[in-house]
Protein backbone atom coordinates (compact mmCIF):
# COMPACT_ATOMS: atom_id res chain seq x y z
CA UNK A 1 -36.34 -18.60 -23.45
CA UNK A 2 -36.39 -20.98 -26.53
CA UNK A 3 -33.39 -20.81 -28.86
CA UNK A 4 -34.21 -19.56 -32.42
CA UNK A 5 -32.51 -20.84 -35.40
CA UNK A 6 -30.76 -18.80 -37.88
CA UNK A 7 -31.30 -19.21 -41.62
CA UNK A 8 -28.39 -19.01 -43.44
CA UNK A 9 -26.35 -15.49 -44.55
CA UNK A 10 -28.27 -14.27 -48.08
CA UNK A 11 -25.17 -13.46 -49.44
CA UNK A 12 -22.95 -15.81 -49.13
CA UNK A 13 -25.49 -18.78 -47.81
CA UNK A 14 -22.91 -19.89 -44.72
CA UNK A 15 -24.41 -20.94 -41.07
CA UNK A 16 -21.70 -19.77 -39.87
CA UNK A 17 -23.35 -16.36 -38.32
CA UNK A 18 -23.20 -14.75 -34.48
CA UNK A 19 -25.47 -12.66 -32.96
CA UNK A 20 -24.57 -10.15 -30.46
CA UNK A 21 -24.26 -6.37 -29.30
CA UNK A 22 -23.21 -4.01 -31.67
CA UNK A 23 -19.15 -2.89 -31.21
CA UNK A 24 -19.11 0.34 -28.88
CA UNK A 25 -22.99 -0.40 -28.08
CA UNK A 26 -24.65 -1.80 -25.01
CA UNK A 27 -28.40 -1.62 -26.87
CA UNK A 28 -28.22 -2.02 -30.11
CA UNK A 29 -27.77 -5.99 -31.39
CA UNK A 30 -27.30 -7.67 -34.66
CA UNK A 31 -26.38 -10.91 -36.78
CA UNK A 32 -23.35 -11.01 -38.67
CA UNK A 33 -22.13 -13.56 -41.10
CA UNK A 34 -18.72 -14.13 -39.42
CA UNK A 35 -17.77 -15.89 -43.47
CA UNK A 36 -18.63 -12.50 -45.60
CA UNK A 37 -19.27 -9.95 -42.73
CA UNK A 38 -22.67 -9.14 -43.37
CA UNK A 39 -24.58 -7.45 -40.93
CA UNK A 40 -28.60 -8.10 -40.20
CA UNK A 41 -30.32 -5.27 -39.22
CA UNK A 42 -30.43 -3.49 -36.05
CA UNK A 43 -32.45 -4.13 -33.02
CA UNK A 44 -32.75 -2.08 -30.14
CA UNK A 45 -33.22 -3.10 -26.37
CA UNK A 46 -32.44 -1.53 -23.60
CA UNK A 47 -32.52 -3.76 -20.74
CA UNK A 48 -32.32 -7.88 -21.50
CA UNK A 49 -29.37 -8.85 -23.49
CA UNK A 50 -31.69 -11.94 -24.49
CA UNK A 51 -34.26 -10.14 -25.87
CA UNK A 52 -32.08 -8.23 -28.08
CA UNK A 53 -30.21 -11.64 -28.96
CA UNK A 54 -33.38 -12.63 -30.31
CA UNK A 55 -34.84 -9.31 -31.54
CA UNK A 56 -31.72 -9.45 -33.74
CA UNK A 57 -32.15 -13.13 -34.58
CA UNK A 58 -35.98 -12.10 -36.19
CA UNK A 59 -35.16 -9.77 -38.06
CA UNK A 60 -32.31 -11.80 -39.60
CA UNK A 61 -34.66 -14.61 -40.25
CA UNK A 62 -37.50 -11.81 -41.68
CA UNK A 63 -34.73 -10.83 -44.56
CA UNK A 64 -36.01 -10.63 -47.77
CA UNK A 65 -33.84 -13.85 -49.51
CA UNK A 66 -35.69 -13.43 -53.03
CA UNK A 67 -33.84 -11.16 -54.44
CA UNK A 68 -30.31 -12.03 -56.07
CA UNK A 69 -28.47 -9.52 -53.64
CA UNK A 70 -25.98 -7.92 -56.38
CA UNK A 71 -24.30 -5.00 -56.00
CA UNK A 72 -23.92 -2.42 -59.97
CA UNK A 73 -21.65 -0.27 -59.66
């Protein structure tokens, strides 16, 4: 299976990122910026850990990066 690049966080803009399972999870994957700590969004797969890998890689990459991302409080 073909490798997909990951665009950089939208927060912070680091490559610095790592996809894996979620903590306490064994089918539920994501992308987290390991500079800020933000998490991508969820992907679910129950039986290849490469398909959720890359499930969680695509939906990383399909963020919306338009916006300017700040938090009002």
């Amino acid at each position: 299976m073909k490798k997909t690049k990951l665009n950089p966080c939208p927060f912070c803009n680091s490559t610095v990122l790592r996809s894996d399972r979620m903590l306490g999870s064994n089918r539920f994957y994501h992308v987290m910026c390991t500079s800020c700590g933000a998490l991508g969004p969820l992907f679910e797969e129950y039986d290849s850990y490469k398909k959720g890998y890359n499930g969680a890689i695509e939906l990383w990459n399909k963020r919306d990066t338009t916006s300017n991302h700040v938090c009002e409080q």
